[in-house]
C-alpha atoms as a PDB file:
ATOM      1  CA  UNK A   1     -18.821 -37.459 -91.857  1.00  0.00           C
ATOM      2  CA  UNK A   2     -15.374 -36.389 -90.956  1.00  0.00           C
ATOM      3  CA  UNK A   3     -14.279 -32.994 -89.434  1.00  0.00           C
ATOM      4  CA  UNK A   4     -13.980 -30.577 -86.618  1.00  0.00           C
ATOM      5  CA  UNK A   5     -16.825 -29.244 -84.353  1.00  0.00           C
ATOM      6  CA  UNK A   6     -16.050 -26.336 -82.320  1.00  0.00           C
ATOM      7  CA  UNK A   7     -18.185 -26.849 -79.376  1.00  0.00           C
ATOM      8  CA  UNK A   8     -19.347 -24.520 -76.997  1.00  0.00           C
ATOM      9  CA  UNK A   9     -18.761 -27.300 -73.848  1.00  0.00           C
ATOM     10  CA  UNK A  10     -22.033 -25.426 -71.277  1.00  0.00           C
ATOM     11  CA  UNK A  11     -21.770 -25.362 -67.012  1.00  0.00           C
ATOM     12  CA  UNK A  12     -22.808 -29.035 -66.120  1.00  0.00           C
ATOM     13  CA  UNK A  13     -21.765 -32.025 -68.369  1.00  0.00           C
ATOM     14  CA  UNK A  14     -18.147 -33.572 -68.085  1.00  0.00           C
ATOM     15  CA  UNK A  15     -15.939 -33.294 -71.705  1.00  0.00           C
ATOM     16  CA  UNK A  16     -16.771 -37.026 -71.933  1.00  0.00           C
ATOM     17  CA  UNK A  17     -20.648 -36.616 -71.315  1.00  0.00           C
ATOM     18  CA  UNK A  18     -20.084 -33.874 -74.682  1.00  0.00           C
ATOM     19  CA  UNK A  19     -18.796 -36.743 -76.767  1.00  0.00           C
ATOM     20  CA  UNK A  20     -21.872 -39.097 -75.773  1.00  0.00           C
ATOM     21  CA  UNK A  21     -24.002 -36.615 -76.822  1.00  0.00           C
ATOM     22  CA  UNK A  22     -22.203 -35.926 -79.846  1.00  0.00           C
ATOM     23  CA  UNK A  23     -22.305 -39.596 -80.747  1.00  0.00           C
ATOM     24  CA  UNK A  24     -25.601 -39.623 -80.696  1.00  0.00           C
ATOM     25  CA  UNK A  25     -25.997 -36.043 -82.837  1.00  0.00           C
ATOM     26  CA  UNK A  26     -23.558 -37.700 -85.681  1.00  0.00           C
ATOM     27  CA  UNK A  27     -24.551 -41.388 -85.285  1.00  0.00           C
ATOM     28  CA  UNK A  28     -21.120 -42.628 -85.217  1.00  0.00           C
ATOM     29  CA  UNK A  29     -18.816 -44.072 -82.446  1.00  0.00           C
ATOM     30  CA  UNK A  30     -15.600 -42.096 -83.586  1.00  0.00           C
ATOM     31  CA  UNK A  31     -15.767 -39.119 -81.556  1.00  0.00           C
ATOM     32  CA  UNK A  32     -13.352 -37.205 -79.119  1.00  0.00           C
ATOM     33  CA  UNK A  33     -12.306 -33.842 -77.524  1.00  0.00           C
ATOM     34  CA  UNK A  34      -9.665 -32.141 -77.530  1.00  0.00           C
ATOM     35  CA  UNK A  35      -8.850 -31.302 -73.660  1.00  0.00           C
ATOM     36  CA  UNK A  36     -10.859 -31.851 -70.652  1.00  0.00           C
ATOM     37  CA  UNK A  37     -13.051 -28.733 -69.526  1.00  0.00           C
ATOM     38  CA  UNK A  38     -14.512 -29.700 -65.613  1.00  0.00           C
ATOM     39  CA  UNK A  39     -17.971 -29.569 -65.374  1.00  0.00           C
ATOM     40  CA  UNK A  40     -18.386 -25.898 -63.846  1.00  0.00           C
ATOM     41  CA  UNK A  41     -15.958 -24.933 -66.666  1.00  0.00           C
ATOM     42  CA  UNK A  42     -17.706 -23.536 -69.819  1.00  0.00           C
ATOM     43  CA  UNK A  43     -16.121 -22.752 -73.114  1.00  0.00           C
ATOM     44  CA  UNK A  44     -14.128 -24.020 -76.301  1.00  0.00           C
ATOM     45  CA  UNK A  45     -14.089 -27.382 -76.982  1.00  0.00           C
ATOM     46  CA  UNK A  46     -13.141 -28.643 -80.192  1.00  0.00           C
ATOM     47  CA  UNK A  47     -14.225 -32.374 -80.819  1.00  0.00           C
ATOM     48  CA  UNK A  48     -13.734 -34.163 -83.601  1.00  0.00           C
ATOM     49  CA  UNK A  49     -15.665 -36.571 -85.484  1.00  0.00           C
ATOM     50  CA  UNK A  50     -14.958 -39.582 -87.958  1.00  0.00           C
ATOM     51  CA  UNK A  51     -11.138 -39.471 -89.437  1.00  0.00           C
ATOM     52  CA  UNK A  52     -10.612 -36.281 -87.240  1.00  0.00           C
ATOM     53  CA  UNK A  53      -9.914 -38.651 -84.531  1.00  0.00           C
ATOM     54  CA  UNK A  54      -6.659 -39.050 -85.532  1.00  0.00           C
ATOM     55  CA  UNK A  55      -5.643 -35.126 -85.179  1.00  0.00           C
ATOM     56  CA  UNK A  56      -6.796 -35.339 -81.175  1.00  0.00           C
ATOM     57  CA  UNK A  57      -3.615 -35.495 -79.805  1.00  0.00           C
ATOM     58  CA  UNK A  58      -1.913 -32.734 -81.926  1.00  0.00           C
ATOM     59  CA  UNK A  59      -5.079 -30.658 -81.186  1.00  0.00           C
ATOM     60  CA  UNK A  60      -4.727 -31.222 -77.502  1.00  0.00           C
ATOM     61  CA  UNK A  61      -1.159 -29.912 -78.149  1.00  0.00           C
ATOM     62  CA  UNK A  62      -2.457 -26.343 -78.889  1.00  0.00           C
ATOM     63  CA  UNK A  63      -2.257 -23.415 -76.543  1.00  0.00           C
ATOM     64  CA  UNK A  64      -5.344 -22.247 -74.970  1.00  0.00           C
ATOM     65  CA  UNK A  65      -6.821 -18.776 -73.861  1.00  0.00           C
ATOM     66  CA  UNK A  66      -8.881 -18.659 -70.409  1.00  0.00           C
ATOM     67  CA  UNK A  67     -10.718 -16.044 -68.437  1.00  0.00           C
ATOM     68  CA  UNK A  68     -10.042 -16.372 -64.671  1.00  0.00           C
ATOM     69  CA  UNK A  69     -11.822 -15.170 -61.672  1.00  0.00           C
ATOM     70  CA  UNK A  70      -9.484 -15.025 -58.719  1.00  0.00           C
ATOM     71  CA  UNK A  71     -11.320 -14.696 -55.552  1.00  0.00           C
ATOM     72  CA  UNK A  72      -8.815 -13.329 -52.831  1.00  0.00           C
ATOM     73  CA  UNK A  73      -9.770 -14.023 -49.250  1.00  0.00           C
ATOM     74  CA  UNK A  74      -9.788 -17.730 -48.808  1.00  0.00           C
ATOM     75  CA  UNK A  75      -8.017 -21.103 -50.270  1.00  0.00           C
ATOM     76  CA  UNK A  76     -10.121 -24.383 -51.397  1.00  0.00           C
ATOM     77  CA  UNK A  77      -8.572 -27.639 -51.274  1.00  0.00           C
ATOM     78  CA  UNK A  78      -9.685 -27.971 -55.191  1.00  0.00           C
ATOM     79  CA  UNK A  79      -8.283 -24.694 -55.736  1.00  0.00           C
ATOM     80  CA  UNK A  80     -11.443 -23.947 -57.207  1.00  0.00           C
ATOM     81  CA  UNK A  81     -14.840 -22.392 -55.999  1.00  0.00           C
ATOM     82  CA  UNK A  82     -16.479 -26.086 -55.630  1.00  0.00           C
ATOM     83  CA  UNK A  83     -14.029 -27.049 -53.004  1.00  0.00           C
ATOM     84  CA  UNK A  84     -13.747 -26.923 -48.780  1.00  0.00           C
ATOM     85  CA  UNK A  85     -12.377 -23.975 -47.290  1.00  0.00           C
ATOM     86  CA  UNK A  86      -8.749 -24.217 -45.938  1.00  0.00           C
ATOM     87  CA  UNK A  87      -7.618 -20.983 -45.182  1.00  0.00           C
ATOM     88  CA  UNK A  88      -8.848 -17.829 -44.672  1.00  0.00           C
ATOM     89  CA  UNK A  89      -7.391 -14.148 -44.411  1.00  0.00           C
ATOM     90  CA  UNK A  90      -9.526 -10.757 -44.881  1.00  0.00           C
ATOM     91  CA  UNK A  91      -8.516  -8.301 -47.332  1.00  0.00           C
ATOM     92  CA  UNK A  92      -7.912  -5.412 -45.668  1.00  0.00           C
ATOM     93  CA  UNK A  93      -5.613  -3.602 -47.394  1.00  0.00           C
ATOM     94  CA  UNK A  94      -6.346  -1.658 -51.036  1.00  0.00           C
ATOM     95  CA  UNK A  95      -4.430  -3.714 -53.829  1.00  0.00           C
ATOM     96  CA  UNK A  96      -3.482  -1.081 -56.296  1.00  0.00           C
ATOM     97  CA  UNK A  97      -3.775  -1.876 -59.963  1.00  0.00           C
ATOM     98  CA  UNK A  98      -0.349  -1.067 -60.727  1.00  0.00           C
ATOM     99  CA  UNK A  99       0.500  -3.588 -58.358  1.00  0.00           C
ATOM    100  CA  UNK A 100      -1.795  -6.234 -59.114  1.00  0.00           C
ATOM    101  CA  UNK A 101      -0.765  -6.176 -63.043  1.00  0.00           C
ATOM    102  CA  UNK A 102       2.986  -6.110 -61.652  1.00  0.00           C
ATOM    103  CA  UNK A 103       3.068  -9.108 -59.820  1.00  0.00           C
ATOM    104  CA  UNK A 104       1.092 -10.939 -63.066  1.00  0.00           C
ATOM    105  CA  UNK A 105       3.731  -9.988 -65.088  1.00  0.00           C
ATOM    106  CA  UNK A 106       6.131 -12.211 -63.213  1.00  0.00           C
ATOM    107  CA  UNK A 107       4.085 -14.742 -64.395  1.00  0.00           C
ATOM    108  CA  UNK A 108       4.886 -14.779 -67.829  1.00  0.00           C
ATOM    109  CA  UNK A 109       7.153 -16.975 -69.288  1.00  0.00           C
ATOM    110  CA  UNK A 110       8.202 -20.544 -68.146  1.00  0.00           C
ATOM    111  CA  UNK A 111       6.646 -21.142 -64.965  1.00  0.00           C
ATOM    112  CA  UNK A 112       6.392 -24.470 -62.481  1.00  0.00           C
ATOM    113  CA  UNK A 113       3.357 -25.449 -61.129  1.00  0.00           C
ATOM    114  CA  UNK A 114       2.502 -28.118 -58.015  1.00  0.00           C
ATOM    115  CA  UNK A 115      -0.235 -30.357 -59.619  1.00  0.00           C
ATOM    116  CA  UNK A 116      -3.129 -29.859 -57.720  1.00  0.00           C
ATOM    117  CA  UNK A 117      -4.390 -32.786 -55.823  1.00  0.00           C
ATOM    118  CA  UNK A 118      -7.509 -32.923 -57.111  1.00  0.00           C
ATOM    119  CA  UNK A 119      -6.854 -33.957 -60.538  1.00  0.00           C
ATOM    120  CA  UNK A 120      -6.165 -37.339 -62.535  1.00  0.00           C
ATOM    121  CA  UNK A 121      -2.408 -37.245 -62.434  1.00  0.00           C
ATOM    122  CA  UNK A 122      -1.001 -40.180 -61.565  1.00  0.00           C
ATOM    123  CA  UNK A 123       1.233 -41.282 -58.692  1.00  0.00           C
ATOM    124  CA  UNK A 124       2.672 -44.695 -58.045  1.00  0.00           C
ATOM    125  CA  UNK A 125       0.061 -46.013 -60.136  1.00  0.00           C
ATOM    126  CA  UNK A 126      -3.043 -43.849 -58.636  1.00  0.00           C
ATOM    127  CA  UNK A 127      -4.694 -40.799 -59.308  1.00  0.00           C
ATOM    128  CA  UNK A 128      -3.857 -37.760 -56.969  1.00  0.00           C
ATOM    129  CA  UNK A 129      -7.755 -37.100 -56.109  1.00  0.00           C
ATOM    130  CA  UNK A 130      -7.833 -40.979 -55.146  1.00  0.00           C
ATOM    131  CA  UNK A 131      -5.608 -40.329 -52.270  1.00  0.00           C
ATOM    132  CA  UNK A 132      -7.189 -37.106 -51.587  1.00  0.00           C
ATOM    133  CA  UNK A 133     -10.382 -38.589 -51.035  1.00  0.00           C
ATOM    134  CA  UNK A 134      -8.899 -41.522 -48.684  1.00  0.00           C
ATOM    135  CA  UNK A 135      -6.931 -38.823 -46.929  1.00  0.00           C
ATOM    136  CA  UNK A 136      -3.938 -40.476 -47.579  1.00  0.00           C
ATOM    137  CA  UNK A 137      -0.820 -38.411 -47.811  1.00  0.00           C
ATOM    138  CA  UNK A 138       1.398 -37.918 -50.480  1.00  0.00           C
ATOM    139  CA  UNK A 139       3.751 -36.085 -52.446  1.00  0.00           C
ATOM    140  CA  UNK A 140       2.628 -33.848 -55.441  1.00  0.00           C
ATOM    141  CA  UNK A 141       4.522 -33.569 -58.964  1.00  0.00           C
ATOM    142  CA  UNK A 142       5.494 -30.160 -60.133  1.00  0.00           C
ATOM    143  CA  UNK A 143       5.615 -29.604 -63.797  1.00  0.00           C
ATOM    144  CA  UNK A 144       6.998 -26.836 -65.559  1.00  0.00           C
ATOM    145  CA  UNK A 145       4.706 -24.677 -68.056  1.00  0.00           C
ATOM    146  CA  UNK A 146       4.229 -21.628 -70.301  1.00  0.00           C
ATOM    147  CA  UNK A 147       2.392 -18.436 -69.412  1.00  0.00           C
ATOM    148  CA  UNK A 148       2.741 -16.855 -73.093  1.00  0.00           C
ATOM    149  CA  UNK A 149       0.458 -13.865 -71.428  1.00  0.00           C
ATOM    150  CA  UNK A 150      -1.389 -12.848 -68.254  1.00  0.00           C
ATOM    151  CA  UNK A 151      -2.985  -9.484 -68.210  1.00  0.00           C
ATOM    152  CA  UNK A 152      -5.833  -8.211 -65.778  1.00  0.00           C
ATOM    153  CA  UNK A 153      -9.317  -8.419 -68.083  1.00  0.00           C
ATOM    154  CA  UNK A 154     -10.375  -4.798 -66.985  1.00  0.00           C
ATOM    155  CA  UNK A 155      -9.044  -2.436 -64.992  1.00  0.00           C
ATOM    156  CA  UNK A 156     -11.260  -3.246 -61.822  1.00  0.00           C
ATOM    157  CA  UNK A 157     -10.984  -4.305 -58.455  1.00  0.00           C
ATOM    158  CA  UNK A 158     -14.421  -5.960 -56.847  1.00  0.00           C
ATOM    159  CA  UNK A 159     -14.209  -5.641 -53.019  1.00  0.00           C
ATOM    160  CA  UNK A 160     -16.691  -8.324 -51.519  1.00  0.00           C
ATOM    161  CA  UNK A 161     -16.776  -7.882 -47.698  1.00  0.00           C
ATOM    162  CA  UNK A 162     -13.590  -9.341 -46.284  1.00  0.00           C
ATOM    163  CA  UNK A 163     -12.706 -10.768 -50.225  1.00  0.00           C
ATOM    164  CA  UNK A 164     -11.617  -9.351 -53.265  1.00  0.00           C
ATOM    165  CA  UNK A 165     -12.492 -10.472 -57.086  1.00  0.00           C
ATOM    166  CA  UNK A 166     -10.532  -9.686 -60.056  1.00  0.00           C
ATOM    167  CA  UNK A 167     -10.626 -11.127 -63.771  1.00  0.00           C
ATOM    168  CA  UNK A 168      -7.590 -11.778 -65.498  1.00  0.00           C
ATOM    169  CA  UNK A 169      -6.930 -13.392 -69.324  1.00  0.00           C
ATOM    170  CA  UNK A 170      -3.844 -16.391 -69.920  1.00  0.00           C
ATOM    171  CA  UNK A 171      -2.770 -17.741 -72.640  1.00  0.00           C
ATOM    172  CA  UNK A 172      -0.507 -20.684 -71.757  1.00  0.00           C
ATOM    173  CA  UNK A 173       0.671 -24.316 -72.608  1.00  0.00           C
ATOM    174  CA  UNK A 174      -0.780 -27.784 -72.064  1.00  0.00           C
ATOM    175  CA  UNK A 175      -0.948 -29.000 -69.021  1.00  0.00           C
ATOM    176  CA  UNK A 176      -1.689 -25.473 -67.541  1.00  0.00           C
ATOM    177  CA  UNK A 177      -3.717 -25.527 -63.946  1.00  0.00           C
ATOM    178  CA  UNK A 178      -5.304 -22.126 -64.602  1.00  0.00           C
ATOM    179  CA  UNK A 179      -6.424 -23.016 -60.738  1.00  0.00           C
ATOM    180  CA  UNK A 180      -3.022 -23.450 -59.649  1.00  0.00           C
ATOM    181  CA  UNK A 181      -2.270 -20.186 -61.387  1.00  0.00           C
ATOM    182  CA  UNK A 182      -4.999 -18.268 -59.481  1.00  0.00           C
ATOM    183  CA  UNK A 183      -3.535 -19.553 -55.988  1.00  0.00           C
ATOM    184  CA  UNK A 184       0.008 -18.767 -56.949  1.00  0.00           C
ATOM    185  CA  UNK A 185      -1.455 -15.390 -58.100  1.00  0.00           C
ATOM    186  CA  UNK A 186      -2.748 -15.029 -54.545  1.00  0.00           C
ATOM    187  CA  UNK A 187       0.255 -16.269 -52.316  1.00  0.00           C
ATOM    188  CA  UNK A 188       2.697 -13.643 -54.680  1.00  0.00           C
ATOM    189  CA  UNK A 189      -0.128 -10.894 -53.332  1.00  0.00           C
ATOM    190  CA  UNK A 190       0.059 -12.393 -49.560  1.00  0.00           C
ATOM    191  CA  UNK A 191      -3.690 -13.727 -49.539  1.00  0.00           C
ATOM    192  CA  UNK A 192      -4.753 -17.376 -49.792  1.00  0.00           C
ATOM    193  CA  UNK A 193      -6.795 -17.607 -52.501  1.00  0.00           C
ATOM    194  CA  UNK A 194      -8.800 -19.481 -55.055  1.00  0.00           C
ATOM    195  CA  UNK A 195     -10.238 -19.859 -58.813  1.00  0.00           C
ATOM    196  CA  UNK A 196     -13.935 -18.794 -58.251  1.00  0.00           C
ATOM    197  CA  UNK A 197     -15.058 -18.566 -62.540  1.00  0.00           C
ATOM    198  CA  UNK A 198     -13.242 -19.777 -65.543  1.00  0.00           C
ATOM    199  CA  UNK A 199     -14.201 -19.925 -69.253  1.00  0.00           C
ATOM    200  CA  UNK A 200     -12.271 -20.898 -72.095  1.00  0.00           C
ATOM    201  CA  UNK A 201     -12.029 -18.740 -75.025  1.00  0.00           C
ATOM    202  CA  UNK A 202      -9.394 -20.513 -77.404  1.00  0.00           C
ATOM    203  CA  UNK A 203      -8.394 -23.701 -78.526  1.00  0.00           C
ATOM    204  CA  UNK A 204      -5.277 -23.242 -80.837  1.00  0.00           C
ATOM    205  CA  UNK A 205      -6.972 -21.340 -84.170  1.00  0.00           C
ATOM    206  CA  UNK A 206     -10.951 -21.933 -82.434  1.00  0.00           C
ATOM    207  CA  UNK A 207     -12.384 -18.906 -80.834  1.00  0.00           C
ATOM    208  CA  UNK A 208     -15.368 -18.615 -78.932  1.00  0.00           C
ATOM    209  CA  UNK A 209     -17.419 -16.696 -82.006  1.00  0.00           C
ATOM    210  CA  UNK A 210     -16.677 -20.205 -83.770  1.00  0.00           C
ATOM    211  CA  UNK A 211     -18.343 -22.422 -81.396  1.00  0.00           C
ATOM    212  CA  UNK A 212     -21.822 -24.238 -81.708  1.00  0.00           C
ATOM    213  CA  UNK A 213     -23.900 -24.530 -78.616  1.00  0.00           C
ATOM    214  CA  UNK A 214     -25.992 -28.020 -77.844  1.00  0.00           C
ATOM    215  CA  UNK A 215     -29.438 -26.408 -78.900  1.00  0.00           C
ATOM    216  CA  UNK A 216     -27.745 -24.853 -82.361  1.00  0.00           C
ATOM    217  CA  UNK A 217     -26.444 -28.769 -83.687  1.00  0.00           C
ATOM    218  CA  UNK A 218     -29.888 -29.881 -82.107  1.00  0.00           C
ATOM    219  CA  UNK A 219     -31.844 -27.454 -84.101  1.00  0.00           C
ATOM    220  CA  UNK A 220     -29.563 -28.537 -87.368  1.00  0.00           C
ATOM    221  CA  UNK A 221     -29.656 -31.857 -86.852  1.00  0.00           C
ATOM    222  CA  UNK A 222     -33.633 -32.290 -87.371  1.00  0.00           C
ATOM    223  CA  UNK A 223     -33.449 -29.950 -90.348  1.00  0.00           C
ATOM    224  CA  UNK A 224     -30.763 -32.566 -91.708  1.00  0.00           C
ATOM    225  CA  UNK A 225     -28.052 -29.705 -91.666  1.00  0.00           C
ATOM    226  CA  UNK A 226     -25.360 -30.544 -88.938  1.00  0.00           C
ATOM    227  CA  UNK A 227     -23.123 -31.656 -91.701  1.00  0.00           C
ATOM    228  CA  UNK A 228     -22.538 -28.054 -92.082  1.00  0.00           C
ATOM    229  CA  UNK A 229     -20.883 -27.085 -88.647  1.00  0.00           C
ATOM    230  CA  UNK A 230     -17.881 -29.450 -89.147  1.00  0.00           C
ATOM    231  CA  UNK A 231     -14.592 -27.964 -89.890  1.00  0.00           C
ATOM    232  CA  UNK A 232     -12.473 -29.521 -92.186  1.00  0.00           C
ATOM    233  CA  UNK A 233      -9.530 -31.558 -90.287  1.00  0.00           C
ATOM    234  CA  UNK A 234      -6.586 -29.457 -91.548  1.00  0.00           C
ATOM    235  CA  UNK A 235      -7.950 -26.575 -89.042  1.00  0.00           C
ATOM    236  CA  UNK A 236      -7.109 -28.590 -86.200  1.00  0.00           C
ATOM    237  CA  UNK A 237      -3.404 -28.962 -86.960  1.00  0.00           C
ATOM    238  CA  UNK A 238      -2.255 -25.535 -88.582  1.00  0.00           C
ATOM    239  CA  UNK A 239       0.102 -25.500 -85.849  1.00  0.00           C
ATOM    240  CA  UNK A 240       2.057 -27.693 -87.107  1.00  0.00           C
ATOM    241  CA  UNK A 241       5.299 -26.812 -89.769  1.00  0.00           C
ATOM    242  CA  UNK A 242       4.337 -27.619 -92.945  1.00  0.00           C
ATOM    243  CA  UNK A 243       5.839 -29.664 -95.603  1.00  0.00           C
ATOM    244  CA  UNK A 244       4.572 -29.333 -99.545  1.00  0.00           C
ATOM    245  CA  UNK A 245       5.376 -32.398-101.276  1.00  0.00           C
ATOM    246  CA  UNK A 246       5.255 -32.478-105.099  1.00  0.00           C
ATOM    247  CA  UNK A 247       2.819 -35.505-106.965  1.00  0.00           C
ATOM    248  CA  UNK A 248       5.430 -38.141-106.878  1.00  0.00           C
ATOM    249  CA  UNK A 249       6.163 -37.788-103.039  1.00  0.00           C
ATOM    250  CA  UNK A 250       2.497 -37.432-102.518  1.00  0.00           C
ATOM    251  CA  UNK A 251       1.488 -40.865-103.633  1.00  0.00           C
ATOM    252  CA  UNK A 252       4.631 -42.452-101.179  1.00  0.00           C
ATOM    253  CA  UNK A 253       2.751 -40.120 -98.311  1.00  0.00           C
ATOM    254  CA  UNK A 254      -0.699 -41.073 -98.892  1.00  0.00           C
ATOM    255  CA  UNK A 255       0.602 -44.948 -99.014  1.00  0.00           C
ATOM    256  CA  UNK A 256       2.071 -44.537 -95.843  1.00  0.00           C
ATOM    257  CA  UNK A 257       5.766 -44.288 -96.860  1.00  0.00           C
ATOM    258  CA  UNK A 258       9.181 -43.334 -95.093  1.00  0.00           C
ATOM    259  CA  UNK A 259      10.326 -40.740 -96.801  1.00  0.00           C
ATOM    260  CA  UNK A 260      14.231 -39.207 -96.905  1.00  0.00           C
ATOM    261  CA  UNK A 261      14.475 -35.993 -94.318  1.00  0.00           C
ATOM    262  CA  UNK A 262      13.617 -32.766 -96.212  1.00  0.00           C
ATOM    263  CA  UNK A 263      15.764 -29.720 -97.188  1.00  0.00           C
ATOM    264  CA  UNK A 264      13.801 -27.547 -94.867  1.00  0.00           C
ATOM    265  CA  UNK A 265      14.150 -26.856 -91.054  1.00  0.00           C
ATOM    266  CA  UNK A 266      11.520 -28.615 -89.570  1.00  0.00           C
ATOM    267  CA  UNK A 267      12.374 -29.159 -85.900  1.00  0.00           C
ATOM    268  CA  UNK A 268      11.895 -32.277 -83.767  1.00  0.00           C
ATOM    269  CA  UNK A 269       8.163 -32.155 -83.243  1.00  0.00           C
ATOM    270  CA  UNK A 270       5.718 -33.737 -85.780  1.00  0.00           C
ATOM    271  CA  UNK A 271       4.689 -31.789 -88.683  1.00  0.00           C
ATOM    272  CA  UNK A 272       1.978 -31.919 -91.479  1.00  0.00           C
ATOM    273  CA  UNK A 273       2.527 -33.025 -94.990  1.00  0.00           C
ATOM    274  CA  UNK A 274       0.559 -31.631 -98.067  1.00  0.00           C
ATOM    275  CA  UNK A 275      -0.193 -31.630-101.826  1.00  0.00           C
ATOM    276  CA  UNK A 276      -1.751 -29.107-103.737  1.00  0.00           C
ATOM    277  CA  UNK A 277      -3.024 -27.361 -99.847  1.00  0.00           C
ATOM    278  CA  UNK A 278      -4.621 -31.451 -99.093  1.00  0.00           C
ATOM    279  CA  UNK A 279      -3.707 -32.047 -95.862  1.00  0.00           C
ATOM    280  CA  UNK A 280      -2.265 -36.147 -96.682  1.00  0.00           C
ATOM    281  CA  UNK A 281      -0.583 -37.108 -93.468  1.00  0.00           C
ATOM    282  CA  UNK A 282       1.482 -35.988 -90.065  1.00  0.00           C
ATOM    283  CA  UNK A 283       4.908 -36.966 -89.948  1.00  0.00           C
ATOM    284  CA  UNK A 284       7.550 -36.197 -87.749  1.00  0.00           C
ATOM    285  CA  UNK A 285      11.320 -37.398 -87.968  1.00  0.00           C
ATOM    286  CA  UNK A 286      12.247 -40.905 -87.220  1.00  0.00           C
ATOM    287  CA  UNK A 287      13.156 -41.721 -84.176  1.00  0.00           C
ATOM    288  CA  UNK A 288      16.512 -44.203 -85.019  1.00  0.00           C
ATOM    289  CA  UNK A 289      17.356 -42.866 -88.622  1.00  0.00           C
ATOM    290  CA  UNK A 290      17.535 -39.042 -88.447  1.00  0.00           C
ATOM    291  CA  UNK A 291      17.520 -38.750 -92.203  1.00  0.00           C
ATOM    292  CA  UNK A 292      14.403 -40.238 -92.504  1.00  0.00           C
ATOM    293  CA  UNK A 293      10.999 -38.981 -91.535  1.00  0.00           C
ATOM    294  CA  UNK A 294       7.938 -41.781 -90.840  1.00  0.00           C
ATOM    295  CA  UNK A 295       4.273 -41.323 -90.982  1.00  0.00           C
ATOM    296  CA  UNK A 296       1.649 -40.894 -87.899  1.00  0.00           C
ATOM    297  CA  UNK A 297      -1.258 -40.059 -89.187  1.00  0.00           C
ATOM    298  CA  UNK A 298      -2.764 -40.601 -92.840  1.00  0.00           C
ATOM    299  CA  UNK A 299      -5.480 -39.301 -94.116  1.00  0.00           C
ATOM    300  CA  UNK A 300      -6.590 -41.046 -97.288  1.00  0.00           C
ATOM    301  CA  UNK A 301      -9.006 -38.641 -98.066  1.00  0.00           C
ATOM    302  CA  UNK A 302      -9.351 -35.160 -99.515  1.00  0.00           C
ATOM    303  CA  UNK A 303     -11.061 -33.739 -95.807  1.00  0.00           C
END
């Protein structure tokens, strides 16, 4: 079995405790997701199964759609809700909404963000959180990355004591701390502040009304059904350019062949080859010989 499932990842297990479990549901070792949801994270997560493998890295690629709660009021040194308080400042004053969706507007666009420190990047050979947890100073990357939208999800302020609550919607690039977002949402407003909810809606063309829960591929799996839920691998990369080959050209791309650069603008990033709407291969251009383009993935299969 090779495809796509679009998983709805529940509060609790780790991405990596989904593909164990999806192992076991498909009875095959070739199994992984598509971007790392925490554990109090719930939402899309596309993983894919047998030759679908192969597309995880493009699929990673994809933009992603998130719903935030920002809790205003007090900072976390996770930036999340599961962290230890650091600062605190009551909310006193009325936030408008005029204001509030103002100052999220400056957020779209290319933005840089200070990694948080609890996370897995790596610095001189060790994990941020590693030197978190030994207490052990040191500096943190920034990266730079792209808010394609940030609006406020309704048109409601939640007053909570000395804290305030509001929900907002991104869409953004890889390697986007929606966390980091919240507290830099926060410090523009003049609070400390903190990512108290977030659920993923999108993964690149997977919505949430796509998505199988745990219990749903449970339930098909004893009635010998779960065959049905995957998604056929070419789903996973319409993202990419696209490049129609004719018959001849398709038998060099399914063999694995260099092939001479195309008459078509295709960019520098890798892009998908097919016959007849078959997905046969990713290729992108070759890195020493510019009027060549080489093979990364081939898929000898009609998926």
């Amino acid at each position: 079995m090779h495809g796509i499932i679009p998983l709805w990842k529940p509060i609790g297990p780790t991405s990596h405790d989904c593909v164990i479990k999806m192992r076991k549901l498909f009875k095959t070792k070739k199994v992984g997701h598509t971007g790392t949801l925490d554990p109090a994270v719930e939402g899309v997560l596309p993983i894919c199964i047998g030759q679908a493998t192969k597309i995880v890295p493009y699929l990673t690629d994809t933009k992603k759609t998130y719903i935030a709660e920002v809790t205003l009021g007090y900072s976390t040194d996770t930036e999340d809700q599961t962290g230890t308080t650091l600062e605190k400042k009551e909310v006193s004053d009325t936030i408008e909404i005029e204001t509030l969706k103002h100052t999220l507007e400056r957020f779209v666009g290319q933005i840089e963000q200070v990694v948080p420190l609890y996370s897995a990047v790596r610095v001189n050979g060790k994990k941020l959180y590693e030197y978190a947890r030994a207490n052990e100073p040191v500096t943190r990357p920034s990266r730079e990355v792209t808010i394609e939208s940030i609006s406020l999800l309704e048109d409601t302020i939640k007053a909570e004591g000395k804290l305030i609550r509001f929900s907002i919607q991104a869409t953004c690039s890889k390697g986007t701390y929606i966390r980091t977002l919240c507290v830099d949402i926060g410090n523009a407003l003049g609070y400390p502040a903190h990512m108290s909810k977030l659920v993923r809606t999108q993964t690149g063309s997977f919505t949430a009304e796509q998505t199988y829960s745990f219990d749903e591929l449970n339930e098909l799996a004893q009635l010998n059904k779960i065959e049905s839920t995957l998604v056929p691998i070419h789903r996973g990369v319409e993202h990419l350019d696209v490049y129609k080959v004719d018959e001849k050209l398709a038998e060099k791309v399914r063999y694995g062949q260099k092939l001479p650069f195309p008459d078509q603008q295709l960019g520098d990033r890798p892009f998908r080859v097919e016959y007849d709407d078959e997905l046969l291969a990713i290729y992108q251009v070759h890195p020493t010989k510019p009027d060549e383009i080489k093979p990364m993935r081939v898929f000898p299969y009609n998926d």
